[in-house]
Protein backbone atom coordinates (compact mmCIF):
# COMPACT_ATOMS: atom_id res chain seq x y z
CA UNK A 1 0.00 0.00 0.00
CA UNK A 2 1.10 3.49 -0.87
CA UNK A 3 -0.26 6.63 0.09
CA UNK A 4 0.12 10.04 -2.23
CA UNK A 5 -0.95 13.24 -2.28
CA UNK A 6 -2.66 14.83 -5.03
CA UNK A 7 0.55 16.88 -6.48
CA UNK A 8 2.68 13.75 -5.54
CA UNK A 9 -0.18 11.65 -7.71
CA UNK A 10 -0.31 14.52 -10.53
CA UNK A 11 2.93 14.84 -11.17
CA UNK A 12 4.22 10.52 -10.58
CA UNK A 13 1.00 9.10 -12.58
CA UNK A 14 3.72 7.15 -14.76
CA UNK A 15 5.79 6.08 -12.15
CA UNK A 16 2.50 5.05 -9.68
CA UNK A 17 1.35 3.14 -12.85
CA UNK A 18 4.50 1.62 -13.89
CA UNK A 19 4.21 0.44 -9.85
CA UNK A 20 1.26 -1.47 -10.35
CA UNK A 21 1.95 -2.91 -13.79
CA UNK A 22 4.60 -4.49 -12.08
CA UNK A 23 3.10 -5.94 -9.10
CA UNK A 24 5.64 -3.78 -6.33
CA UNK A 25 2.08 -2.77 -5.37
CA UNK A 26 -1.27 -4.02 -5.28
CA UNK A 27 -3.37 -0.64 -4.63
CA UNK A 28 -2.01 2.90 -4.44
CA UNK A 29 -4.20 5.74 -2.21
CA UNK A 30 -4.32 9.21 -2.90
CA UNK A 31 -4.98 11.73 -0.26
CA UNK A 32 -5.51 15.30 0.19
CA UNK A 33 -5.07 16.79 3.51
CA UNK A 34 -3.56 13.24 4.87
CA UNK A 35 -7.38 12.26 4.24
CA UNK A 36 -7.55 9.10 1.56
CA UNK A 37 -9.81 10.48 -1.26
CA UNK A 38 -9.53 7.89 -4.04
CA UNK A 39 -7.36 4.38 -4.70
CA UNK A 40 -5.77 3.35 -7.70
CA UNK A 41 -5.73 -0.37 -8.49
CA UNK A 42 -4.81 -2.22 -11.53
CA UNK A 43 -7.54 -2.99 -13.70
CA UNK A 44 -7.69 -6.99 -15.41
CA UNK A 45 -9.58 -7.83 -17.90
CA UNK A 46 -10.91 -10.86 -18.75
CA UNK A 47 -10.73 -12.82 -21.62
CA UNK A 48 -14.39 -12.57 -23.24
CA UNK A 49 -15.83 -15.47 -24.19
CA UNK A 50 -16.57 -16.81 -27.30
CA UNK A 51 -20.47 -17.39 -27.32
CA UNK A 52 -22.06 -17.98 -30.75
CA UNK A 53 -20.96 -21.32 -31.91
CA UNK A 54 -19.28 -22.31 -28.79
CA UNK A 55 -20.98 -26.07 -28.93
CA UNK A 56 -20.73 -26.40 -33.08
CA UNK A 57 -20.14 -29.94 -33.48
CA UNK A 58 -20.59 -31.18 -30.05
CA UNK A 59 -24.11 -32.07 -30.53
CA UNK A 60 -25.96 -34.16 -32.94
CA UNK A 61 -29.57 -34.06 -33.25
CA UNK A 62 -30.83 -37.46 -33.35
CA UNK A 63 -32.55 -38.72 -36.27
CA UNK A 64 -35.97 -39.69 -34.58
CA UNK A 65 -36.26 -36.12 -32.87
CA UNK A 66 -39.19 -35.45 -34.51
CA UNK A 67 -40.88 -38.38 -33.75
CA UNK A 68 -40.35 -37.89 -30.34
CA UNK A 69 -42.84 -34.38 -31.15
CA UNK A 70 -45.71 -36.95 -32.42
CA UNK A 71 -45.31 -38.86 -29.22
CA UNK A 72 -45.33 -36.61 -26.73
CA UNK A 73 -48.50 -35.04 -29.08
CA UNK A 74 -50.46 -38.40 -28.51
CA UNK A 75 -49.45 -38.52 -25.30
CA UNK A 76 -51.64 -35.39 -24.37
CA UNK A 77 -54.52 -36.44 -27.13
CA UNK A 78 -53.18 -33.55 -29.56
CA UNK A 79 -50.91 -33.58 -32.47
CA UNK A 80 -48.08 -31.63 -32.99
């Protein structure tokens, strides 16, 4: 943890960064009067996610899925 003040934080913002980038600090504070005001942290991001397609060619329909609609129809005295 390191505290700044605001001219400290104005005038370092490079070297605070270049602190966090490489992990010498986990969260750096910046005060004004000797009162915390705001915290700097390093942000991660996350890898996204590949959604659409994500299952293509792990599922097969199976060739009597239809049927199944006809049975489940009879079952409840309608037709599908």
């Amino acid at each position: 943890m390191t505290q700044v003040n605001m001219l400290e934080a104005k005038s370092e913002l490079s070297r605070l960064i270049r602190m966090l980038e490489n992990r010498e600090e986990n969260v750096i504070y910046i005060a004004r009067n000797n009162k915390i005001v705001a915290d700097i942290t390093l942000h991660r991001e996350s890898a996204a996610a590949k959604r659409i397609g994500v299952a293509k060619g792990k599922f097969t329909v199976p060739a009597e899925f239809d049927a199944w609609d006809q049975e489940v129809g009879q079952m409840f005295g309608g037709e599908i």
